[in-house]
N, C-alpha and C. Protein backbone atom coordinates (compact mmCIF):
# COMPACT_ATOMS: atom_id res chain seq x y z
N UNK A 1 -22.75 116.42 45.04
CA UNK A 1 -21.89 116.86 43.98
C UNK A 1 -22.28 116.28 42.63
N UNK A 2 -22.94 115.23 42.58
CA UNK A 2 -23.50 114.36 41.22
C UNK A 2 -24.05 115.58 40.69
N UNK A 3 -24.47 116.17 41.52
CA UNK A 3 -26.29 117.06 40.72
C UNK A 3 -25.69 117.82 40.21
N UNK A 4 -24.22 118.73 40.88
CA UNK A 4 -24.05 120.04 40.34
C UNK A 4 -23.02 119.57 38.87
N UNK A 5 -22.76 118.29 38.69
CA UNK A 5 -22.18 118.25 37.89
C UNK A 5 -23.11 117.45 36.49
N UNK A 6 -23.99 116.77 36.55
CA UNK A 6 -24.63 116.90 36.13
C UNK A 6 -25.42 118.40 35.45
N UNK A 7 -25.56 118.94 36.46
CA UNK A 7 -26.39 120.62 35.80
C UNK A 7 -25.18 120.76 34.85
N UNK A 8 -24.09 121.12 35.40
CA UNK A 8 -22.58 121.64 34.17
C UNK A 8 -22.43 120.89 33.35
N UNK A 9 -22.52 119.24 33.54
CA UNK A 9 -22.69 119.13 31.72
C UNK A 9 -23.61 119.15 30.83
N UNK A 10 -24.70 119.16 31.56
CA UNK A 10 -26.18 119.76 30.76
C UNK A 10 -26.38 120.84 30.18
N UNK A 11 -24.89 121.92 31.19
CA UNK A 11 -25.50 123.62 30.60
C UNK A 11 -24.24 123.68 29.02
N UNK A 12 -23.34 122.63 29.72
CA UNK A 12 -21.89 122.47 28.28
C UNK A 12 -22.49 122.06 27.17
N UNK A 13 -23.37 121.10 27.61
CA UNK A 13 -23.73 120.08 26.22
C UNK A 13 -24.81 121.26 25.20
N UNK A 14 -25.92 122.14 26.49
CA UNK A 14 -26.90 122.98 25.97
C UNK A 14 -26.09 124.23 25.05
N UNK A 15 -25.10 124.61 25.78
CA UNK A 15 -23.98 125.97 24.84
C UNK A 15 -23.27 125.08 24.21
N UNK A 16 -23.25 124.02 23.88
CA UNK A 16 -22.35 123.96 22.82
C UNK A 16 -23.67 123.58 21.83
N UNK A 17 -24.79 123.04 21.75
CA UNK A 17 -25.48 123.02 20.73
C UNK A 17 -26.22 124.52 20.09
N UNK A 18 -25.92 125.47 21.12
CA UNK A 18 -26.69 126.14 20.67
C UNK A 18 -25.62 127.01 19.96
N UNK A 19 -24.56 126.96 20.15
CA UNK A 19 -23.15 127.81 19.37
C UNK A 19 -23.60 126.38 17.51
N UNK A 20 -23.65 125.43 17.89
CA UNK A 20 -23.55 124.93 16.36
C UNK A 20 -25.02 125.11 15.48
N UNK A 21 -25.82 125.29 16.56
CA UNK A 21 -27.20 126.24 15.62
C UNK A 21 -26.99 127.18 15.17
N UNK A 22 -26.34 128.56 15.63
CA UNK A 22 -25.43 129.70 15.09
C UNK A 22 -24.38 129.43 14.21
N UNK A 23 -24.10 128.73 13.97
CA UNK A 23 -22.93 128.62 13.00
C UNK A 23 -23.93 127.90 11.70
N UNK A 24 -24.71 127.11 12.07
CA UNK A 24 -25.40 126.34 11.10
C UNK A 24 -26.03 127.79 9.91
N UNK A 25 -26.78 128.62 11.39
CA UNK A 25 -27.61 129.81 10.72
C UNK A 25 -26.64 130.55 10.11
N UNK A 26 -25.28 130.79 10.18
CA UNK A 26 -24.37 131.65 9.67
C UNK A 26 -24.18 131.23 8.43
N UNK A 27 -23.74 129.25 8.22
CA UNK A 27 -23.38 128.82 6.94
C UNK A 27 -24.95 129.51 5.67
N UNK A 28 -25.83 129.26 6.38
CA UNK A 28 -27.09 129.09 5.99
C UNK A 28 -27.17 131.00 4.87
N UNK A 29 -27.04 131.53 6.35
CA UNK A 29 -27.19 133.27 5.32
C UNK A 29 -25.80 133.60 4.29
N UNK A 30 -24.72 132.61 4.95
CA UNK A 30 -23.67 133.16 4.07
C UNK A 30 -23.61 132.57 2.68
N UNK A 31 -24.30 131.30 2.58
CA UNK A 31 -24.86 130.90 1.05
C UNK A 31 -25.92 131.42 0.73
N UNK A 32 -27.00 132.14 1.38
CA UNK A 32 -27.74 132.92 0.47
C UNK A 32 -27.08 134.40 0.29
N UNK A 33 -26.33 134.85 1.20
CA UNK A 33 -25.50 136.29 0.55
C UNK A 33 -24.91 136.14 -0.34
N UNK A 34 -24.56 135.09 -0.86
CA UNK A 34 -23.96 134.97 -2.17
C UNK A 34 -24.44 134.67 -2.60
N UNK A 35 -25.93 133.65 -2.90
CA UNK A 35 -26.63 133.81 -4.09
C UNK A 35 -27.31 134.98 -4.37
N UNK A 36 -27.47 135.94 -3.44
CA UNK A 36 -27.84 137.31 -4.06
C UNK A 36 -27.03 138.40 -4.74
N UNK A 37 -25.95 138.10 -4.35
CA UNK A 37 -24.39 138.64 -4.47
C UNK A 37 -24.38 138.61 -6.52
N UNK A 38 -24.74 136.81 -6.55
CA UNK A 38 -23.92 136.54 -7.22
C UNK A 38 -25.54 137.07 -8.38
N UNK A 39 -27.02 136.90 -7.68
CA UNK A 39 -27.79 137.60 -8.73
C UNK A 39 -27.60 139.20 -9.01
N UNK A 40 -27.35 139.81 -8.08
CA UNK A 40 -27.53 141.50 -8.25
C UNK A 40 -25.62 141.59 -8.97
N UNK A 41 -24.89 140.66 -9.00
CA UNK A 41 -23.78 141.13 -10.35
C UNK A 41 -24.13 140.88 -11.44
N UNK A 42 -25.17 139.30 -12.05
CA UNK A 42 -25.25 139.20 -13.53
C UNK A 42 -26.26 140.24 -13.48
N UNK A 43 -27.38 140.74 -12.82
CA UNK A 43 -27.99 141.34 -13.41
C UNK A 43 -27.52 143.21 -13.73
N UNK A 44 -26.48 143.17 -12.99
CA UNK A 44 -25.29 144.33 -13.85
C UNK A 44 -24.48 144.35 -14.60
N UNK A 45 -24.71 143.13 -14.93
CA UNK A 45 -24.09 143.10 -16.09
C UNK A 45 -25.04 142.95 -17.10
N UNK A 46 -26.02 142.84 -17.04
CA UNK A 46 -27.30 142.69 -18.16
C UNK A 46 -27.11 144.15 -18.05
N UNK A 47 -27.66 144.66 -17.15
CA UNK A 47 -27.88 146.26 -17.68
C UNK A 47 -26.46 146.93 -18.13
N UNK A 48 -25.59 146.54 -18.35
CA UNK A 48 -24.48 147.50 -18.67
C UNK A 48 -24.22 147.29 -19.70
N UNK A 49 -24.84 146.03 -20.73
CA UNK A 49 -25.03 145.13 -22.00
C UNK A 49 -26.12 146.28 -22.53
N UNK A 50 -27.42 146.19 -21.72
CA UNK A 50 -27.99 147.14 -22.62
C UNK A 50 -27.89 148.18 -22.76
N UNK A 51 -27.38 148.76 -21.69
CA UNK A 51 -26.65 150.36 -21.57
C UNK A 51 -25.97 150.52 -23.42
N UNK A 52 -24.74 149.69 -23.33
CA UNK A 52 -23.65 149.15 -24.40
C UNK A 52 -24.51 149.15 -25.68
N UNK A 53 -25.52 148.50 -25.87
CA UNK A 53 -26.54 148.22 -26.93
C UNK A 53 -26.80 149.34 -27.41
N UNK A 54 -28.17 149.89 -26.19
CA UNK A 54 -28.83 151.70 -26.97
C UNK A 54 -27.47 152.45 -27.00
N UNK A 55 -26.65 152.33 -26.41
CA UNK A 55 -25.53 153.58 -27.04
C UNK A 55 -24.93 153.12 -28.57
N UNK A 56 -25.21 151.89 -28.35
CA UNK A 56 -24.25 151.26 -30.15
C UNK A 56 -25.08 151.90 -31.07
N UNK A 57 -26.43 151.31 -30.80
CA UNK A 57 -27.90 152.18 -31.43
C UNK A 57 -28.06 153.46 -32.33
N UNK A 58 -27.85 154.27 -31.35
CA UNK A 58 -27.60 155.91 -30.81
C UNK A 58 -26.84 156.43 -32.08
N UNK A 59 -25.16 155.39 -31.43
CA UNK A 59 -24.33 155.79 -32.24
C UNK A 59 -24.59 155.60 -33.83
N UNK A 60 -24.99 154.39 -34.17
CA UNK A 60 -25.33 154.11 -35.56
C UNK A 60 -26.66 154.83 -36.14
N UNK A 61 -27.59 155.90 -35.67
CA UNK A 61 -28.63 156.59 -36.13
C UNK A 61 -28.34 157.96 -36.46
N UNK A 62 -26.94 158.31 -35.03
CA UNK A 62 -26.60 159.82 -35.55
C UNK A 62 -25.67 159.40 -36.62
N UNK A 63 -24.93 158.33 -36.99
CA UNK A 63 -24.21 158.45 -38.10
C UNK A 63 -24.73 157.90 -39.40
N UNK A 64 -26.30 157.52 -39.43
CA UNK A 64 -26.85 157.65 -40.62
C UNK A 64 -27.43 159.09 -40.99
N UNK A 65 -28.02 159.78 -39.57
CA UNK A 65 -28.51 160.97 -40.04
C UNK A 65 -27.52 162.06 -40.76
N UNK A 66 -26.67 161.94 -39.94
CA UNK A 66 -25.22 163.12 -40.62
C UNK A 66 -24.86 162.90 -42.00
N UNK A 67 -24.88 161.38 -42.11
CA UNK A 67 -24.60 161.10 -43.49
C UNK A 67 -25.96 161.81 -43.93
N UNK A 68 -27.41 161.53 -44.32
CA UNK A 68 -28.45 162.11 -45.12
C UNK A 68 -28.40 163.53 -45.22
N UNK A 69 -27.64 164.16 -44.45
CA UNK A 69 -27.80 165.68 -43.52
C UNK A 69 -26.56 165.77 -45.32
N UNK A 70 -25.50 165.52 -44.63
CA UNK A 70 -24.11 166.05 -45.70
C UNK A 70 -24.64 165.57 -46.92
N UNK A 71 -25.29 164.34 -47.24
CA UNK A 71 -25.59 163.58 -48.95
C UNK A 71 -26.57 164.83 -49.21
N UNK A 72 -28.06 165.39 -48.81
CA UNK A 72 -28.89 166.41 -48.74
C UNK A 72 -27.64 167.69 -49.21
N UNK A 73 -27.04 168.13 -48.27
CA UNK A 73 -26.38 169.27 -48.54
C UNK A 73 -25.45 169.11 -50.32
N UNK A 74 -24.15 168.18 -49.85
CA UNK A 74 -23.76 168.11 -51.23
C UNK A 74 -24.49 167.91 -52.28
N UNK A 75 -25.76 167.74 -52.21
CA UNK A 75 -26.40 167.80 -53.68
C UNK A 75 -27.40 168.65 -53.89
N UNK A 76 -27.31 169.66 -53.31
CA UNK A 76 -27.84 170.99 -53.46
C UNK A 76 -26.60 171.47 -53.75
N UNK A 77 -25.55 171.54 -53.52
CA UNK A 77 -24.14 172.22 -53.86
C UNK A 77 -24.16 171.83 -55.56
N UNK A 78 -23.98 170.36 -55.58
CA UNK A 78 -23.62 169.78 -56.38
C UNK A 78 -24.70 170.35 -57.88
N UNK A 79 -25.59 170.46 -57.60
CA UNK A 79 -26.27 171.14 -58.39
C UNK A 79 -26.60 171.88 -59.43
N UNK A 80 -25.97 172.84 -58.20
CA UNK A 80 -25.52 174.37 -59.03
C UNK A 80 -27.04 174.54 -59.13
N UNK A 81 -27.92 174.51 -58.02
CA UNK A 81 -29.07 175.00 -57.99
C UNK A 81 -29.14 176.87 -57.33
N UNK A 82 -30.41 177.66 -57.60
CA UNK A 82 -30.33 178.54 -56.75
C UNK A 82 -31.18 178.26 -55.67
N UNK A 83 -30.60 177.51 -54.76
CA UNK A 83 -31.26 177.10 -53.80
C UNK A 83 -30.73 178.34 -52.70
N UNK A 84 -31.81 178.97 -51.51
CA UNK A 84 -31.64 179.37 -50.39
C UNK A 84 -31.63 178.50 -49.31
N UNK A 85 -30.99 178.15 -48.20
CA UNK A 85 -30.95 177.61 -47.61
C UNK A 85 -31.98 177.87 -46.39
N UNK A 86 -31.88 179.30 -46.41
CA UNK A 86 -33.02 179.91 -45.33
C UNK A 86 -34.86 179.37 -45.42
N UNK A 87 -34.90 179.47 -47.08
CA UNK A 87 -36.56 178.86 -47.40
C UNK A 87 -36.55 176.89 -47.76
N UNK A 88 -35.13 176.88 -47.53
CA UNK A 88 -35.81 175.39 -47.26
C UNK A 88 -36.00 174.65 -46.51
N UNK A 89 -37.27 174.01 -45.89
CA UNK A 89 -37.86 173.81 -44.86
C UNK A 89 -37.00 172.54 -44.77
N UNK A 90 -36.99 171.48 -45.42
CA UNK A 90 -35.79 170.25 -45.34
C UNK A 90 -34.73 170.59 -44.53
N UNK A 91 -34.26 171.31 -45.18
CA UNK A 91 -32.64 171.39 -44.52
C UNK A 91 -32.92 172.13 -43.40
N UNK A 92 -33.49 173.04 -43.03
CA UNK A 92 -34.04 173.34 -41.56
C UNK A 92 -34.08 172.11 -40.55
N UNK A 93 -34.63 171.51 -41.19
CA UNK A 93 -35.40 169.96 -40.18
C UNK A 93 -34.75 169.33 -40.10
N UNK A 94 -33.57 169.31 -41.13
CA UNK A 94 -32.35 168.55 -40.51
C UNK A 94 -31.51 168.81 -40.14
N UNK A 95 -31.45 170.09 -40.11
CA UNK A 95 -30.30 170.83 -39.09
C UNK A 95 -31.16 170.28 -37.96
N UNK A 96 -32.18 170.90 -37.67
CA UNK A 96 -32.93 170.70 -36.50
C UNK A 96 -32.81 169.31 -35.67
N UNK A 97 -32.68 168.27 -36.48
CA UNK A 97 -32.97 167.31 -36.26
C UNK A 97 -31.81 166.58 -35.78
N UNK A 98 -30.43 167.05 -36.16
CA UNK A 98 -28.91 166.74 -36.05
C UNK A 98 -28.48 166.81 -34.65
N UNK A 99 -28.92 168.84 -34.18
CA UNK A 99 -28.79 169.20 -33.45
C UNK A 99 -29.39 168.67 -32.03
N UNK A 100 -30.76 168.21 -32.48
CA UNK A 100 -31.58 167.67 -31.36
C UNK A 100 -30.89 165.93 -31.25
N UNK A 101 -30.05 165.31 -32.37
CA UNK A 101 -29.63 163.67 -31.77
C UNK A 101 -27.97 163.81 -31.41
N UNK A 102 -27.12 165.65 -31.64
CA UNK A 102 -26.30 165.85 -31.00
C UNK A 102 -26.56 165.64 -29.45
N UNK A 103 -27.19 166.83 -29.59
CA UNK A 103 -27.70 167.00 -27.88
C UNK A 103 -28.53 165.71 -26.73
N UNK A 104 -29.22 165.03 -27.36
CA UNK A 104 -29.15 163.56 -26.86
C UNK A 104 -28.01 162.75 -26.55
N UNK A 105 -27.69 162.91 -28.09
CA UNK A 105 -26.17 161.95 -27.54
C UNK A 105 -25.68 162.20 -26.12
N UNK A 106 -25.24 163.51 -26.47
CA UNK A 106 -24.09 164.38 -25.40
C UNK A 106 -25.05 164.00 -23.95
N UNK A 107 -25.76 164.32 -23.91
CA UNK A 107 -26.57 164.00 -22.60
C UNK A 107 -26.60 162.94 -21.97
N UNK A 108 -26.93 161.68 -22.79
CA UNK A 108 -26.81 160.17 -22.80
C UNK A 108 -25.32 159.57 -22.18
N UNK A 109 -24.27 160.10 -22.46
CA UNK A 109 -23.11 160.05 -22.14
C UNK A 109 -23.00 160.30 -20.91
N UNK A 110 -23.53 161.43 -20.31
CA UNK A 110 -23.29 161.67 -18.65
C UNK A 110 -24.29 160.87 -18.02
């Protein structure tokens, strides 16, 4: 009876070390799941900063162009020139040009 009890606390002592190697390996991945956790959130938040940025960008280029677009227009009004609007290649290009950082915008948004 020594032997068989001997074997049983050899096989207790063997499962219980090998349950605290598993737990060791558990502490082990569950601090690196969170240091990845905790890298793949700042680095969404970096990108949602620069997201935030080129749209601030964006926003501040179409509202210089609109302004040059309307300052251009009112002073052809302002004038009292006989200006056609059809032969001038300017104001074409900036219609053109309005329309094309409308349509960016709007796109950029979705």
């Amino acid at each position: 009876m020594d032997k068989k009890e001997y074997s049983f606390h050899d096989d207790v002592k063997e499962t219980i070390k090998d349950h605290e190697e598993r737990i060791r390996d558990l502490e082990i991945f569950k601090h690196e799941f969170k240091f990845q956790l905790s890298n793949i959130e700042k680095n969404q938040s970096d990108l949602k900063t620069t997201v935030l940025e080129m749209g601030s960008e964006q926003s501040k280029n179409f509202k210089l162009i609109l302004e040059k677009f309307f300052n251009i227009t009112d002073e052809a009004v302002n004038a009292k020139k006989e200006i056609t609007l059809i032969d001038r290649k300017e104001v074409w290009g900036l219609i053109t040009l309005v329309v094309g950082m409308v349509l960016t915008y709007l796109l950029n948004l979705k």
